[in-house]
Structures are given as C-alpha cells and as structure tokens.
Protein backbone atom coordinates (compact mmCIF):
# COMPACT_ATOMS: atom_id res chain seq x y z
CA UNK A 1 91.49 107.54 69.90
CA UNK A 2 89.31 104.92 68.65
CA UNK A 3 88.61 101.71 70.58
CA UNK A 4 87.65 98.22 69.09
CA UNK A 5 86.93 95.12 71.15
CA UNK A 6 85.67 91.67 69.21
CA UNK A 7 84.44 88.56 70.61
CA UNK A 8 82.12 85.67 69.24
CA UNK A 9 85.14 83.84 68.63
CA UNK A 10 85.44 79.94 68.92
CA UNK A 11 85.79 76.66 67.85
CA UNK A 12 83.24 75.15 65.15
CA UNK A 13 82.79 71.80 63.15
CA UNK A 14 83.23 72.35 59.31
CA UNK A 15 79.64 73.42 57.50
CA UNK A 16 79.00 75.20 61.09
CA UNK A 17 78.47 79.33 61.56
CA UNK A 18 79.89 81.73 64.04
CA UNK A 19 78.73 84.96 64.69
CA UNK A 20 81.57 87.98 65.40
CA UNK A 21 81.10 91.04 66.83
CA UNK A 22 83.29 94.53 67.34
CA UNK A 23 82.21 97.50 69.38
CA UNK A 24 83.39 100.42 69.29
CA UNK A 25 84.07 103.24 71.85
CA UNK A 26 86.19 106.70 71.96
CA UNK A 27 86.47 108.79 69.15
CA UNK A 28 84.33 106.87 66.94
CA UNK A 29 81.63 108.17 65.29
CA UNK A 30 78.96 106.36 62.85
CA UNK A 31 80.73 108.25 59.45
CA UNK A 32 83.42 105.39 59.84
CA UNK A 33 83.58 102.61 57.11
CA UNK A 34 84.48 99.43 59.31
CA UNK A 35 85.84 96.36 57.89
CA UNK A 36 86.68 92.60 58.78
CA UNK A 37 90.30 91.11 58.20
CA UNK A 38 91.66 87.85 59.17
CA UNK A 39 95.37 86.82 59.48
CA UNK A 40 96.38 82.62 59.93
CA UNK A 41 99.33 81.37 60.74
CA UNK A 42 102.59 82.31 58.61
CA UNK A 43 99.66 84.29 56.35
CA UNK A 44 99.09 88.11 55.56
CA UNK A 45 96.63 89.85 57.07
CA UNK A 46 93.86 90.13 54.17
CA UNK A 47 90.51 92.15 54.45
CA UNK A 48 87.65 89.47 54.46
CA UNK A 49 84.67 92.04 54.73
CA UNK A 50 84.28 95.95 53.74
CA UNK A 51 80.71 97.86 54.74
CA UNK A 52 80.63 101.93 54.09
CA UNK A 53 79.00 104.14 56.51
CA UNK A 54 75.67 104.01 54.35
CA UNK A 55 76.05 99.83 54.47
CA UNK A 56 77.40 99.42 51.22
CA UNK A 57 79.61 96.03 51.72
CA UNK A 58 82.45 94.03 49.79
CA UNK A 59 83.62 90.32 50.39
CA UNK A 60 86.31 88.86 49.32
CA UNK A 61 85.82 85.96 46.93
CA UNK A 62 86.46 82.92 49.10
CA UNK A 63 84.06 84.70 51.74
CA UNK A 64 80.83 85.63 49.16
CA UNK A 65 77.87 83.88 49.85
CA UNK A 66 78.90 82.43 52.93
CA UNK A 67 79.55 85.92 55.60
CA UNK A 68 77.51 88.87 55.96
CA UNK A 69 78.50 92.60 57.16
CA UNK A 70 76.55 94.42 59.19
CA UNK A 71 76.41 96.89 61.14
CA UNK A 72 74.09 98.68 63.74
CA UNK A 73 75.21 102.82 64.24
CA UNK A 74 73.19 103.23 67.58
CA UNK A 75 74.95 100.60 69.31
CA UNK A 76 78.10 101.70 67.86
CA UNK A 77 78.94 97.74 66.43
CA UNK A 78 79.51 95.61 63.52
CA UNK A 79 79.07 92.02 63.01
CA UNK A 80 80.06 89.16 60.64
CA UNK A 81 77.96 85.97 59.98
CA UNK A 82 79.93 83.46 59.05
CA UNK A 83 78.47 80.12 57.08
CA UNK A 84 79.57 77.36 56.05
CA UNK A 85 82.89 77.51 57.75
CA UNK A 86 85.33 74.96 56.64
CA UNK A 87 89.23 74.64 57.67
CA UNK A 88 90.42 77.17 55.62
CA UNK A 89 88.62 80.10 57.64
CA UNK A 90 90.50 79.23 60.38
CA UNK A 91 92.53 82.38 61.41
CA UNK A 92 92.30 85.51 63.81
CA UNK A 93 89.66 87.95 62.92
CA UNK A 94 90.57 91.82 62.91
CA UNK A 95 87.96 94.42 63.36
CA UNK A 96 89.17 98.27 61.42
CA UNK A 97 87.84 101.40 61.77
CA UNK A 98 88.81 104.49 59.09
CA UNK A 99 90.02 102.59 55.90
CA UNK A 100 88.50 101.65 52.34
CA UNK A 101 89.04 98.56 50.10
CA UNK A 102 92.22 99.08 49.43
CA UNK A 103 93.48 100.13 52.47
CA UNK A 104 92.72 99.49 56.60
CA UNK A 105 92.41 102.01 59.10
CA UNK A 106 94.70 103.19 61.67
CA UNK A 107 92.48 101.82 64.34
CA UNK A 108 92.72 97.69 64.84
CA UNK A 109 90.96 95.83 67.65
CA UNK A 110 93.29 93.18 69.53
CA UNK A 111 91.64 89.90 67.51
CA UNK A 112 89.52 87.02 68.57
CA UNK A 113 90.28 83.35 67.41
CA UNK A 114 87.97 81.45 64.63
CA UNK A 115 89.43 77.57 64.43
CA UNK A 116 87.21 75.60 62.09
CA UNK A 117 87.94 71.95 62.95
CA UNK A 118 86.52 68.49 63.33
C-alpha cells in the first residue's frame, strides 16, 4: 500500500504563493506519475497538476503560468508552487499516486486546506 501525507497548507492574501508538499512512503516507488487535484465546496474533484515519472507535467488551464510540479525521487516527494493565488483557488488539495491525465490513482493522501482570502 501506498502512503501520501501533504502539508504546506494555509491561509494567503490574493496575489500571494503557497508552497504544497506530499511524501510518500510504502509501496511507492519513483516509476509513479503523481498528480495534484483540488476539490471546493459543493465542486468535483478536478486534477490541477500532472508530472510523469521522467517530469513531464500538465496544468490545467486556470492553473498555467501560475503553479509548478515538481518532484524530487530521492526524497520520495512532490511539490506544487502556487502564484498568484486569488479566491478561486481556494479548495482542498489532493496528492495521487498511479494515474494519468485522464484518470487518478488508487492511492489519495487525506488533503490539506488552501483558503485564498483577504
């Protein structure tokens, strides 16, 4: 079983950044794509960041330019910059381990909370 624990979360001002991170533990191993989703209030859960095991990434449109993918193998994590936040960010931030673009993972960490507010 994989294991997936974020943090970083917070509150931030509009045009502020916040800096998430996931690490990983158990069964994973670095061959993994990983991915970003977020999920507000009365919302779907929609994928907000995609990076391949190579570090290939995809963004949704609302997110380019603004958040950055990353990941780091050896210390078994992935992180999201986030930019130029503004209200509409606001939401609960997934980490996934397993999936592609189309589709998540089986393996979800428990969430940490991004509110974007003056």
């Amino acid at each position: 079983q994989v294991q997936l624990v974020e943090s970083g979360g917070g509150l931030v001002q509009p045009g502020g950044s916040l800096r998430l991170s996931c690490t990983a533990s158990g069964s994973w191993f670095s061959a993994m794509p990983m991915a970003w989703y977020r999920q507000a209030p009365g919302e779907q859960r929609l994928l907000v960041a995609f990076v391949t095991s190579w570090g290939g990434t995809t963004y949704t449109d609302s997110v380019k330019g603004r958040f950055t993918i990353s990941r780091d193998n050896a210390k078994k994590t992935i992180q999201l910059q986030m930019n130029r936040l503004s209200p509409e960010d606001t939401a609960v931030y997934y980490c996934n381990a397993g999936g592609s673009q189309n589709t998540p993972g089986p393996f979800w960490g428990l969430g940490t909370q991004v509110t974007v507010s003056s």
